[in-house]
Protein backbone atom coordinates (compact mmCIF):
# COMPACT_ATOMS: atom_id res chain seq x y z
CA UNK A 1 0.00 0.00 0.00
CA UNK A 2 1.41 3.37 -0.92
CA UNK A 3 2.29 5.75 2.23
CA UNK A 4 0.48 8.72 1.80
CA UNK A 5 2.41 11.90 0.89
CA UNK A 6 2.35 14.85 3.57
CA UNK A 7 3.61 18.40 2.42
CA UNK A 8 3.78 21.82 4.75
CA UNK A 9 1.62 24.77 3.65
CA UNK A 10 1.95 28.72 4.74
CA UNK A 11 -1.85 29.71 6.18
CA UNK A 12 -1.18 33.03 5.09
CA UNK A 13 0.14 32.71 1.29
CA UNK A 14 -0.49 29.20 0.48
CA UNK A 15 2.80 28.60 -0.35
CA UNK A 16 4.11 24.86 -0.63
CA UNK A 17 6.61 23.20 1.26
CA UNK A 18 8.30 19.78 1.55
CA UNK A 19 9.29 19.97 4.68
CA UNK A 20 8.76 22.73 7.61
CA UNK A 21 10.43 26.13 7.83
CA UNK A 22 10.56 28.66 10.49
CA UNK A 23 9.84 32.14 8.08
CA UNK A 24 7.70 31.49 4.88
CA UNK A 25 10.23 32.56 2.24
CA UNK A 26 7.15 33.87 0.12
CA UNK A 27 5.10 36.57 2.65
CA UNK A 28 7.85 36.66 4.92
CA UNK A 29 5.93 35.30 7.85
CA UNK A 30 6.75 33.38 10.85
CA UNK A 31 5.36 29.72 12.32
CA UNK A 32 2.76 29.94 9.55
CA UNK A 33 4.00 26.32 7.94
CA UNK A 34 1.38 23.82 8.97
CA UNK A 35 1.22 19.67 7.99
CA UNK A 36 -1.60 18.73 4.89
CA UNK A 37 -1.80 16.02 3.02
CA UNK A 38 -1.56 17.11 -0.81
CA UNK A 39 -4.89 16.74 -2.75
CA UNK A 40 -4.93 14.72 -6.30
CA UNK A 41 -5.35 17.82 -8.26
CA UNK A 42 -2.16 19.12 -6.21
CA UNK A 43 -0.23 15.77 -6.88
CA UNK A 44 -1.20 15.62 -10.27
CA UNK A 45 -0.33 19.06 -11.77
CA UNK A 46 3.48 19.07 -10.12
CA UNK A 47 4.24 15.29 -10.86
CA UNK A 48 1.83 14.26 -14.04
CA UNK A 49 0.36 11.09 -14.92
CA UNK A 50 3.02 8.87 -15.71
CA UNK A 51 5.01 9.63 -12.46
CA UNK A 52 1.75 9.06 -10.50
CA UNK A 53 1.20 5.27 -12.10
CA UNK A 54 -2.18 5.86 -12.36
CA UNK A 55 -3.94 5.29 -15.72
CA UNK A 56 -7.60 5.09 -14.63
CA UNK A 57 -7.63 8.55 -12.58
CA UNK A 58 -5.86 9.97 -16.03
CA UNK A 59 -8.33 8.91 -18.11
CA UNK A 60 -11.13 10.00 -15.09
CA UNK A 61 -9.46 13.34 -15.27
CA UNK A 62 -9.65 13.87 -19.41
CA UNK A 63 -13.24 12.16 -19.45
CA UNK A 64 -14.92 14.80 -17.19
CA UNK A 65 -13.66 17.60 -19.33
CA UNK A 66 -16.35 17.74 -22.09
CA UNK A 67 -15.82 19.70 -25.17
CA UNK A 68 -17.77 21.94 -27.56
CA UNK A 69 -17.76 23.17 -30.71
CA UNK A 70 -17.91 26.59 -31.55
CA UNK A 71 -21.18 26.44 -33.40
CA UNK A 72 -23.05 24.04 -30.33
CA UNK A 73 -22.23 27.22 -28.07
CA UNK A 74 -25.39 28.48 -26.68
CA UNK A 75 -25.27 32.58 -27.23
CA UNK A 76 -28.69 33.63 -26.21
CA UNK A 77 -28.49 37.16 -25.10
CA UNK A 78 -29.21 37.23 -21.17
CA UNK A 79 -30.76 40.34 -19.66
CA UNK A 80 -29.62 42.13 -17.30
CA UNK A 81 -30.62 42.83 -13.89
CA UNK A 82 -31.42 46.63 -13.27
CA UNK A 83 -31.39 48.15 -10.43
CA UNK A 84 -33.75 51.13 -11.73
CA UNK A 85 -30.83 53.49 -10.20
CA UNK A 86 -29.19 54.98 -13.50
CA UNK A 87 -25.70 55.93 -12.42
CA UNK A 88 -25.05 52.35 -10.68
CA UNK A 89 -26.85 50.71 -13.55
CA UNK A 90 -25.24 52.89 -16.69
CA UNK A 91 -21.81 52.14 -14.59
CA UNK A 92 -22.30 47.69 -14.57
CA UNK A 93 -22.96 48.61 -19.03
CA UNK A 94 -26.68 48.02 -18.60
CA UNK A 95 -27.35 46.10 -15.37
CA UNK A 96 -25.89 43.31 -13.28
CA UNK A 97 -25.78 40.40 -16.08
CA UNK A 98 -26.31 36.36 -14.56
CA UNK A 99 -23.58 34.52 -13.59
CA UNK A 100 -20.98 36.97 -13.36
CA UNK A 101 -18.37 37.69 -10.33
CA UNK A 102 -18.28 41.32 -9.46
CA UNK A 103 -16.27 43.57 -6.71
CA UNK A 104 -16.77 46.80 -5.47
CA UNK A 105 -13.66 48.15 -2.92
CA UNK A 106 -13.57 51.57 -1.45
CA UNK A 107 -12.37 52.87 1.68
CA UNK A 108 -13.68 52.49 5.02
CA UNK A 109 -17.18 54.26 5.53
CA UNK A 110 -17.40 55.33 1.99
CA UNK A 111 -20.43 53.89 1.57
CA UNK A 112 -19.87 50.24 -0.09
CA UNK A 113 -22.72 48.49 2.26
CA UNK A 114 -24.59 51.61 1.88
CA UNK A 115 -25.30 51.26 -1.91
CA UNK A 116 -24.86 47.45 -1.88
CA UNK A 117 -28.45 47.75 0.36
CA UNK A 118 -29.92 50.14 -1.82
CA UNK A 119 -29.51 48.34 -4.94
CA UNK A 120 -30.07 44.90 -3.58
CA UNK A 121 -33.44 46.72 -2.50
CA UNK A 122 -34.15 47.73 -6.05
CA UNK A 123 -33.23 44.37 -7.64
CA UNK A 124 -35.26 42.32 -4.94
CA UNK A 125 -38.69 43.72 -6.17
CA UNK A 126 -38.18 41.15 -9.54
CA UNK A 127 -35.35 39.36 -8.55
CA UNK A 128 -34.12 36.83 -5.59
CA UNK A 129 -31.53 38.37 -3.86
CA UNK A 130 -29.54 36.59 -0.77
CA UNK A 131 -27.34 39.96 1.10
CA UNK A 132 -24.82 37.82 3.80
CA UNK A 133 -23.18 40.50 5.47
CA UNK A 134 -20.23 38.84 7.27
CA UNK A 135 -18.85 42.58 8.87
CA UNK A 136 -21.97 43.24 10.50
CA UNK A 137 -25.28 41.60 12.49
CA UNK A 138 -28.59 41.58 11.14
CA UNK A 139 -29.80 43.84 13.60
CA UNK A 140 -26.86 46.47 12.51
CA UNK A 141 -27.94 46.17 8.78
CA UNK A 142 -31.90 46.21 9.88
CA UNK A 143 -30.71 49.54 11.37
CA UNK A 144 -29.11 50.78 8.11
CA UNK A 145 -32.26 49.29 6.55
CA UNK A 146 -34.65 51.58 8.71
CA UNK A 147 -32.80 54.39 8.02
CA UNK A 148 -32.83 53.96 4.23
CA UNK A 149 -36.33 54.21 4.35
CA UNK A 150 -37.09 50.82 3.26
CA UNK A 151 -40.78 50.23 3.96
CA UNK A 152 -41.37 46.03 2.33
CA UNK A 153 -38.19 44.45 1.61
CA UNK A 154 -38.44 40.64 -0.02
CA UNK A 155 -34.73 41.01 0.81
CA UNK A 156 -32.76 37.46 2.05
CA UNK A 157 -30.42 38.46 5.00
CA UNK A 158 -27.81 35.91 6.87
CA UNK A 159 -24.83 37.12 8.64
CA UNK A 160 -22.85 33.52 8.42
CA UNK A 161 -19.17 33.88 7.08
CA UNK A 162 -18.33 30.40 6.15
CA UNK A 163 -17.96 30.24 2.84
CA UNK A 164 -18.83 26.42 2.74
CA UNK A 165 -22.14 26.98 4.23
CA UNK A 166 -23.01 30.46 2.04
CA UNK A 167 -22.26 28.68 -0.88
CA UNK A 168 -24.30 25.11 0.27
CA UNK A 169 -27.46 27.74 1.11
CA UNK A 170 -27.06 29.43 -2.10
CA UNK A 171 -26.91 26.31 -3.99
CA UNK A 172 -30.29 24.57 -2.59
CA UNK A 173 -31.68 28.44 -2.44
CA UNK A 174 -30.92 29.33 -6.42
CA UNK A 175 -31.27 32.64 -5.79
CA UNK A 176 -30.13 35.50 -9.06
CA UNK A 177 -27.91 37.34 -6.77
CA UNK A 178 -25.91 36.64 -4.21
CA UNK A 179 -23.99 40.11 -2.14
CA UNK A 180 -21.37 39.35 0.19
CA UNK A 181 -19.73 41.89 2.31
CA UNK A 182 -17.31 41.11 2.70
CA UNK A 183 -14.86 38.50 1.40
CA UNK A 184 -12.21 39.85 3.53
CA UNK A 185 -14.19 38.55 6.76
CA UNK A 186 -15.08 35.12 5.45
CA UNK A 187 -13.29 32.05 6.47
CA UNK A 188 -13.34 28.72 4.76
CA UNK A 189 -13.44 25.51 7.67
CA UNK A 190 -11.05 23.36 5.36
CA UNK A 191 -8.50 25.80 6.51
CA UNK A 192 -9.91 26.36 10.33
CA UNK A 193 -5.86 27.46 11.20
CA UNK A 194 -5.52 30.47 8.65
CA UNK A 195 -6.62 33.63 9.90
CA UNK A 196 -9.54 35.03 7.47
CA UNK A 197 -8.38 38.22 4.90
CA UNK A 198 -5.03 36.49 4.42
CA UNK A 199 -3.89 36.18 0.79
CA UNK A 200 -4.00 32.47 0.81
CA UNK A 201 -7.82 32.71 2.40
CA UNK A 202 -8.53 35.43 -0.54
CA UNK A 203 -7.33 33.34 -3.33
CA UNK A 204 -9.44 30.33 -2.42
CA UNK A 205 -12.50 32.15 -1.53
CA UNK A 206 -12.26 34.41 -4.72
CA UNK A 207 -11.47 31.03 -6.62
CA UNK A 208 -14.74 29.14 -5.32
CA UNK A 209 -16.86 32.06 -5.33
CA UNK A 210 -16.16 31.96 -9.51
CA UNK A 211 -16.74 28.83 -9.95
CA UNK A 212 -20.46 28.81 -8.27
CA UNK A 213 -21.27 31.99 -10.21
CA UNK A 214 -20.28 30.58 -13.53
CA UNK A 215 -21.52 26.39 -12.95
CA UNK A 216 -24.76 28.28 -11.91
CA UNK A 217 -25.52 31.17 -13.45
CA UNK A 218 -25.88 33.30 -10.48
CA UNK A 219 -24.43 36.79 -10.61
CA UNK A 220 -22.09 36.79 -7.27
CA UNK A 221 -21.68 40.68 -6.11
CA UNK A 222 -19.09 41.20 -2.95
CA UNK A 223 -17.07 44.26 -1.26
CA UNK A 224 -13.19 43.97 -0.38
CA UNK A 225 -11.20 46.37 1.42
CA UNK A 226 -8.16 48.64 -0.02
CA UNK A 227 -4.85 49.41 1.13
CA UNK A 228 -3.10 52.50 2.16
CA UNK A 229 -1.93 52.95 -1.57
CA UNK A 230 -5.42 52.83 -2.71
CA UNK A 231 -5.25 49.84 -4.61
CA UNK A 232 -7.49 46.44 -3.93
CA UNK A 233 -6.30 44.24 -0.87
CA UNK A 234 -5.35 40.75 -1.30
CA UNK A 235 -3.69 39.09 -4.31
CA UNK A 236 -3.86 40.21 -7.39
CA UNK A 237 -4.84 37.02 -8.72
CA UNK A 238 -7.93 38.11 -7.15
CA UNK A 239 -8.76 41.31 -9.70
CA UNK A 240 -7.92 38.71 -12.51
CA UNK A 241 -10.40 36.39 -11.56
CA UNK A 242 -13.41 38.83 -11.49
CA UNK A 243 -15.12 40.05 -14.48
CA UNK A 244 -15.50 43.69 -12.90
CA UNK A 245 -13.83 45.52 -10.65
CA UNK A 246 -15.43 48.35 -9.33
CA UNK A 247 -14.36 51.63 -6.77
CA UNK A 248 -16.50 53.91 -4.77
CA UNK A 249 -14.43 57.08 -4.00
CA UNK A 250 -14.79 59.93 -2.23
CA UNK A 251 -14.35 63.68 -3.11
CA UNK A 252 -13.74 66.16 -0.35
CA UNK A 253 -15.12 69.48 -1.91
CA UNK A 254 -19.14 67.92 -1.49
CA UNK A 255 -20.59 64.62 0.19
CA UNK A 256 -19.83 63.27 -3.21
CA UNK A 257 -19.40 59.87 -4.37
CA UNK A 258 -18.01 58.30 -7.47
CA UNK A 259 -18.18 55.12 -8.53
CA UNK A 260 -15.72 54.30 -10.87
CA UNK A 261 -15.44 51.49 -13.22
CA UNK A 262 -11.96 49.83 -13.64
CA UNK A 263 -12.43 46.34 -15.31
CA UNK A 264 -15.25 45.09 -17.23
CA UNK A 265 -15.90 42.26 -19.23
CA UNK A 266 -19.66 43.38 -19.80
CA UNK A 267 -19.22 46.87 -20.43
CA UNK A 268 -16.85 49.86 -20.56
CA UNK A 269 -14.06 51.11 -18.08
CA UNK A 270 -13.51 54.17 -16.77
CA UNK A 271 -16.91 55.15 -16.57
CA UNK A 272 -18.16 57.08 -13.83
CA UNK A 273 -21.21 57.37 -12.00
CA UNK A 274 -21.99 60.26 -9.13
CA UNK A 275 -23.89 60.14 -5.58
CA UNK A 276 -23.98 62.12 -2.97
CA UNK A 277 -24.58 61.10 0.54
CA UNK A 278 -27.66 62.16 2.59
CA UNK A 279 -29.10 61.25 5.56
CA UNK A 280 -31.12 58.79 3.56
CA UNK A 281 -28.49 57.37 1.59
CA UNK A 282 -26.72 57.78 -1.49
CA UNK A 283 -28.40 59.89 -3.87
CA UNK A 284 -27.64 59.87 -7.69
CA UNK A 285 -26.46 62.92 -9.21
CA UNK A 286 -27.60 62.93 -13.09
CA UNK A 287 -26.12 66.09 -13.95
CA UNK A 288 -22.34 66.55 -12.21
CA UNK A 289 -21.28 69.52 -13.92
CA UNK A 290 -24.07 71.75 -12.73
CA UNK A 291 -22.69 71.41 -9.01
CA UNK A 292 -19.12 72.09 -10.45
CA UNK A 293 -19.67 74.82 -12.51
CA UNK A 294 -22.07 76.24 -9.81
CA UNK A 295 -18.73 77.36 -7.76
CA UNK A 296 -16.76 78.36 -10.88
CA UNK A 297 -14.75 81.25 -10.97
CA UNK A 298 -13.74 83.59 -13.88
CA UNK A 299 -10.71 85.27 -12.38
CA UNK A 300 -7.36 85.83 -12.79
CA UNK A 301 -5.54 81.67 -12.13
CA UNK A 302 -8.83 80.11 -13.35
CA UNK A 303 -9.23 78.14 -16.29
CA UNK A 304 -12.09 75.67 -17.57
CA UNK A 305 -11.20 72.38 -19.01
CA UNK A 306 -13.50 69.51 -20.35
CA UNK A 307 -12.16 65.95 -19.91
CA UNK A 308 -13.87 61.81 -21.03
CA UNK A 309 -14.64 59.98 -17.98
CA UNK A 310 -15.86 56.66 -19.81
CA UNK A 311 -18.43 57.95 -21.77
CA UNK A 312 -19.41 61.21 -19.64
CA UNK A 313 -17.71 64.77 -20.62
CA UNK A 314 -16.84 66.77 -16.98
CA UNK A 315 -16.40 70.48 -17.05
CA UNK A 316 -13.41 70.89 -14.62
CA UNK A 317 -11.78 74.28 -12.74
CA UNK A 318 -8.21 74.68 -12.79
CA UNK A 319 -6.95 77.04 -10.85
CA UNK A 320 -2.71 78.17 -10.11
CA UNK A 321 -0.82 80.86 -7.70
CA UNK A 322 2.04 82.16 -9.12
CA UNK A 323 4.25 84.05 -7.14
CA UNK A 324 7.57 85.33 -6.96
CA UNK A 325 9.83 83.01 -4.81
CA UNK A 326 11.52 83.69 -1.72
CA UNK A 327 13.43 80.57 -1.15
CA UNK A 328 16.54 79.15 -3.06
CA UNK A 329 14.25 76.01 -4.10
CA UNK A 330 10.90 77.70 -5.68
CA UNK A 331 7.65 75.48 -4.63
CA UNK A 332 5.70 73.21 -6.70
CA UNK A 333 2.19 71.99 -4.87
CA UNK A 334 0.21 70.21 -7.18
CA UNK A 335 -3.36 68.86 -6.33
CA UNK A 336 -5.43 66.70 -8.75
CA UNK A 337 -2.79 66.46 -11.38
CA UNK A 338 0.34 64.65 -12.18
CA UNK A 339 2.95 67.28 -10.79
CA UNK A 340 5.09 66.23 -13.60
CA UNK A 341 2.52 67.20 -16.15
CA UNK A 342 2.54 71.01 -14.35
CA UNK A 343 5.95 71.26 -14.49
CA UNK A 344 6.78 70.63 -17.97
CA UNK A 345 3.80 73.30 -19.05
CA UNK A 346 5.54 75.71 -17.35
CA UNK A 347 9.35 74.26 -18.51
CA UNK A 348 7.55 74.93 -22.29
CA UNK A 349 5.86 78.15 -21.64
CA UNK A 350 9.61 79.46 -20.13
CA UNK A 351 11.27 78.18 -23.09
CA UNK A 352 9.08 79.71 -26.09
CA UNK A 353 7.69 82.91 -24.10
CA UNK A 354 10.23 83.69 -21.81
CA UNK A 355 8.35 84.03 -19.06
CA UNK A 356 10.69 82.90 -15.70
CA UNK A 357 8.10 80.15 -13.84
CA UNK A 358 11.43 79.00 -13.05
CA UNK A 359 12.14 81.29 -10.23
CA UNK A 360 8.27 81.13 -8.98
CA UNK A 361 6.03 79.34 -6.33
CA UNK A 362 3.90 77.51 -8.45
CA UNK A 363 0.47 76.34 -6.49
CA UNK A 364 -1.92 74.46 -8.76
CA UNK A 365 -5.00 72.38 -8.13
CA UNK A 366 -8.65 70.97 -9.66
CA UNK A 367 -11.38 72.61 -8.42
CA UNK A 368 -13.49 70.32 -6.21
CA UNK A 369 -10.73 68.13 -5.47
CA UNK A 370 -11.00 65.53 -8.54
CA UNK A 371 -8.31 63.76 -10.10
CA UNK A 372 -7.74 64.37 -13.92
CA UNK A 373 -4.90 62.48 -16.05
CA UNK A 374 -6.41 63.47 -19.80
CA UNK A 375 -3.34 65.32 -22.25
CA UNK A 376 -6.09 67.42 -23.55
CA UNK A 377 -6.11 69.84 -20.24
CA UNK A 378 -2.37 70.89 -21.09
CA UNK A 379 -3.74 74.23 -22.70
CA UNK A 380 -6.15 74.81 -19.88
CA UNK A 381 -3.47 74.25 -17.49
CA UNK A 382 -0.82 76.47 -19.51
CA UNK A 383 -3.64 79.09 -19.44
CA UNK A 384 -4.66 78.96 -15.69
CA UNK A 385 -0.57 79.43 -15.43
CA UNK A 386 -0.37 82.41 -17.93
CA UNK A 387 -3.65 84.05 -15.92
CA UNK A 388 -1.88 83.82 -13.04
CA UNK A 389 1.05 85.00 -13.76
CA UNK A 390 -0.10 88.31 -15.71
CA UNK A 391 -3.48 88.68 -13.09
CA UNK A 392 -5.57 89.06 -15.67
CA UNK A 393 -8.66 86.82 -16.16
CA UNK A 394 -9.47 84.90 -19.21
CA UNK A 395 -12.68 85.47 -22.17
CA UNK A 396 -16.10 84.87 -20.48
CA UNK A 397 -17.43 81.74 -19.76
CA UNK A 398 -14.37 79.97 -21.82
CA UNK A 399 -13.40 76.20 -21.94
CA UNK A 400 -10.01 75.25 -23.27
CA UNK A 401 -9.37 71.47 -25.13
CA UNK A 402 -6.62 71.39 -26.42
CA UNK A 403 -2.53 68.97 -25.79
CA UNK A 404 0.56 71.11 -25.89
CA UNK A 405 3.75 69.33 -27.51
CA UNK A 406 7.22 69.69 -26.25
CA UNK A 407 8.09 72.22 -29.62
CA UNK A 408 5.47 74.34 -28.13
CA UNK A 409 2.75 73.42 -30.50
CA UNK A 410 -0.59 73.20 -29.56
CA UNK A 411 -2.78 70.19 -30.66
CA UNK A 412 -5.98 69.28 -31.77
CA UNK A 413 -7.38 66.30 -29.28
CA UNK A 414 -9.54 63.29 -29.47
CA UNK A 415 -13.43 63.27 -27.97
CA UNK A 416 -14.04 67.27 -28.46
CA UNK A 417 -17.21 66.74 -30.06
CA UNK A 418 -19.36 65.27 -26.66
CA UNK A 419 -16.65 68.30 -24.65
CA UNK A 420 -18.40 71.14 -27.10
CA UNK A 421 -21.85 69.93 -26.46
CA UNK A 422 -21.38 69.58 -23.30
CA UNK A 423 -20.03 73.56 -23.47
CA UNK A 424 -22.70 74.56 -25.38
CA UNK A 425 -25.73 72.94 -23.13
CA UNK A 426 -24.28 75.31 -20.07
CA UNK A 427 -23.98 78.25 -21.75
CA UNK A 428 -20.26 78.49 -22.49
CA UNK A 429 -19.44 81.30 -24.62
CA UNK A 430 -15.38 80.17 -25.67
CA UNK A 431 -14.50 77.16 -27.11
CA UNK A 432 -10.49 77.61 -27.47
CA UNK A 433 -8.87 74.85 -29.04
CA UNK A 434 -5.96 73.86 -32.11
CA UNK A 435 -6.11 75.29 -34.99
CA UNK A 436 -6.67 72.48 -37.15
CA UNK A 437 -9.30 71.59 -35.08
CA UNK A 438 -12.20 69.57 -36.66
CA UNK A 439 -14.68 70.90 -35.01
CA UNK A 440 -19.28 72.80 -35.42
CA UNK A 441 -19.76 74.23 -32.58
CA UNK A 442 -22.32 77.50 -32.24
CA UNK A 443 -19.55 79.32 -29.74
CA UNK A 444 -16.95 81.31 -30.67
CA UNK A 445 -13.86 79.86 -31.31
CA UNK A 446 -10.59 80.74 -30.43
CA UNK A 447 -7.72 78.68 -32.19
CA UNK A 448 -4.27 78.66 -31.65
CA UNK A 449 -1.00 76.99 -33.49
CA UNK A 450 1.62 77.48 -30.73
CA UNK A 451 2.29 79.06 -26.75
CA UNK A 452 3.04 82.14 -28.79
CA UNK A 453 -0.21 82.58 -29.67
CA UNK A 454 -1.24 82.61 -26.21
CA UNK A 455 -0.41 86.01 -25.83
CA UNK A 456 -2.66 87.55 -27.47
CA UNK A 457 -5.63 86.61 -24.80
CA UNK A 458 -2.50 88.89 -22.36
CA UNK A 459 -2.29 93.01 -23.54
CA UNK A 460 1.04 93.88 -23.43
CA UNK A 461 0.37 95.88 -20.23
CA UNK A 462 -0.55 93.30 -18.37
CA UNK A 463 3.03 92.21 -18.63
């Protein structure tokens, strides 16, 4: 009889050992090592079939893989599961479609299990919905329920967080969604000795949590937490498994939330979707760029820009402080933008006009404390700069859309067509932009080939 193998295996990382060690050489952490007994699938993938002698559980292995051809495929279109909430919905591309695996990570009191409620609520009028909230009890979540102003949820609610038994309820339950918050606070029993929110706990979790969504057509919706750097905790193998990836962040200028979209299999990334919160929850808001240009300026340092978020055009204040610098090292605070990207506008703008940002405090930010990465804000940021520096405002109710190479040219940009509408339905009197920008547009345009140009929006006086 064959002595069964034993192996040693980190509770944190899931790494694999032959024998036992003291420090996990892959996460670095101590007295984590613990005996198991490899499984088959284990044995079989790191010896293969002819070093395991076994013929029959080969040909067990290849006979339960079936195969299809391309034209058996069934490619009905599903629908979608909507939530009746249009920035959430328009967000997911259309709805929460069956059988997919979707995350949504934010930080801490942002709001996840806030809207996670609110559109389970929604769904659950024509839809089953099972919410397990394994952060908080019932009676906690009843609370947040009350205060929502839910009056006759058919909402399912269970606060277990062992994975075996959510998925063995959900199974003999077959309900269409299943919300989990949140993955980092379940624990799978097969593994009673790792600690749960540890990578190797993530992995598996994430791992069987895609498998029941796709064997049964269930869409599977759960939170995870973020790290100090912002990005989504746990392994990274974890983002790759999902078909969406979703963040809730927070702006500090309003109680404003966006939702951003950063994978998708089912729909578009980088789209965007605004709330705001209120005593009653979060609260769509259809039309963003009324609150921002609501606190516009049109002084000296102030320029409008229009950048894409997915498919949404955002009308954006940029505003700088130039002053003359009293230090040997002149200061460069940059909020909202790529610090980088402000300090080569000015390098170019000192090279072609002359004009010595060199030897002065630069303080730059976006208005309402959003973060923008688009090339085609480099004239409204070389404007705000020029404003600034000279104290004189720019044209009326102006937008500038337009890159700025490193010759000093300045470049027509992709998208401007939704940015001009987008001008035009607010009343913007100033489109300035390339000048061999394609572009209809019922405001006046102001065009430009290169920085030198600029100038001419400056008298001479104001020099």
């Amino acid at each position: 009889m064959a002595k069964n193998k034993t192996n040693f295996k980190c509770t944190n990382c899931a790494q694999i050992s032959m024998k036992w060690v003291g420090c996990c050489p892959a996460c670095n952490e101590w007295n984590s090592f613990v005996e198991s007994t490899p499984s088959f699938a284990t044995t079989f993938l790191s010896s293969g079939p002819a070093k395991m002698g076994s013929a029959a559980s080969f040909a067990a292995v290849q006979a339960a893989t079936p195969l299809f051809n391309f034209k058996d495929i069934n490619t009905e279109t599903q629908a979608r599961m909507l939530s009746g909430i249009k920035e959430w919905d328009r967000v997911l591309g259309g709805g929460i479609l069956p059988g997919s695996f979707i995350i949504l990570t934010g930080d801490p009191g942002i709001g996840k299990s806030t809207l996670l409620l609110q559109v389970a609520d929604k769904i659950a009028h024509d839809y089953k919905v099972i919410y397990f909230s394994s952060e908080e009890s019932l009676q906690q979540v009843k609370n947040r329920a009350n205060r929502l102003g839910f009056e006759s949820s058919k909402l399912l609610f269970s606060d277990q967080a062992n994975l075996e038994s959510i998925l063995s309820t959900c199974s003999n339950s077959k309900p269409d969604l299943v919300i989990l918050d949140s993955i980092q606070n379940c624990h799978l029993s097969l593994d009673s000795q790792a600690i749960p929110g540890t990578i190797g706990q993530l992995r598996e979790s994430g791992f069987l949590l895609m498998r029941f969504a796709k064997e049964n057509n269930i869409a599977v919706l759960i939170t995870g937490h973020i790290t100090k750097d912002g990005q989504m905790a746990g392994p990274k193998v974890l983002e790759h498994m999902v078909d969406a990836v979703f963040y809730l962040q927070g702006e500090d200028r309003w109680q404003t939330r966006i939702l951003r979209s950063v994978k998708n299999r089912f729909g578009t990334i980088n789209e965007v979707g605004f709330f705001e919160m209120q005593e009653d929850g979060l609260a769509e808001i259809t039309n963003i760029n009324k609150h921002l240009l609501s606190e516009a300026s049109e002084t000296p340092g102030s320029a409008l820009v229009c950048c894409v978020e997915g498919s949404r055009p955002i009308l954006l204040e940029l505003q700088a402080l130039c002053i003359t610098s009293k230090f040997g090292m002149p200061q460069r605070v940059v909020t909202g933008l790529d610090p980088k990207r402000v300090v080569l506008i000015a390098a170019i703008l000192e090279k072609y006009l002359h004009i010595r940002f060199s030897t002065q405090d630069i303080f730059f930010k976006v208005s309402g404390g959003f973060k923008i990465k688009e090339s085609s804000t480099d004239l409204g940021i070389a404007l705000a700069l020029l404003s600034s520096y000279f104290q004189l405002p720019l044209p009326q109710k102006s937008v500038s859309i337009a890159e700025i190479s490193l010759t000093g040219q300045v470049k027509p940009t992709n998208q401007i067509g939704i940015c001009v509408k987008e001008a035009e339905k607010f009343g913007l009197a100033h489109v300035l932009v390339a000048r061999n920008q394609q572009v209809k547009t019922d405001c006046k345009l102001l065009s430009f080939t290169n920085v030198y140009e600029l100038l001419q929006l400056f008298p001479e006086e104001g020099q």
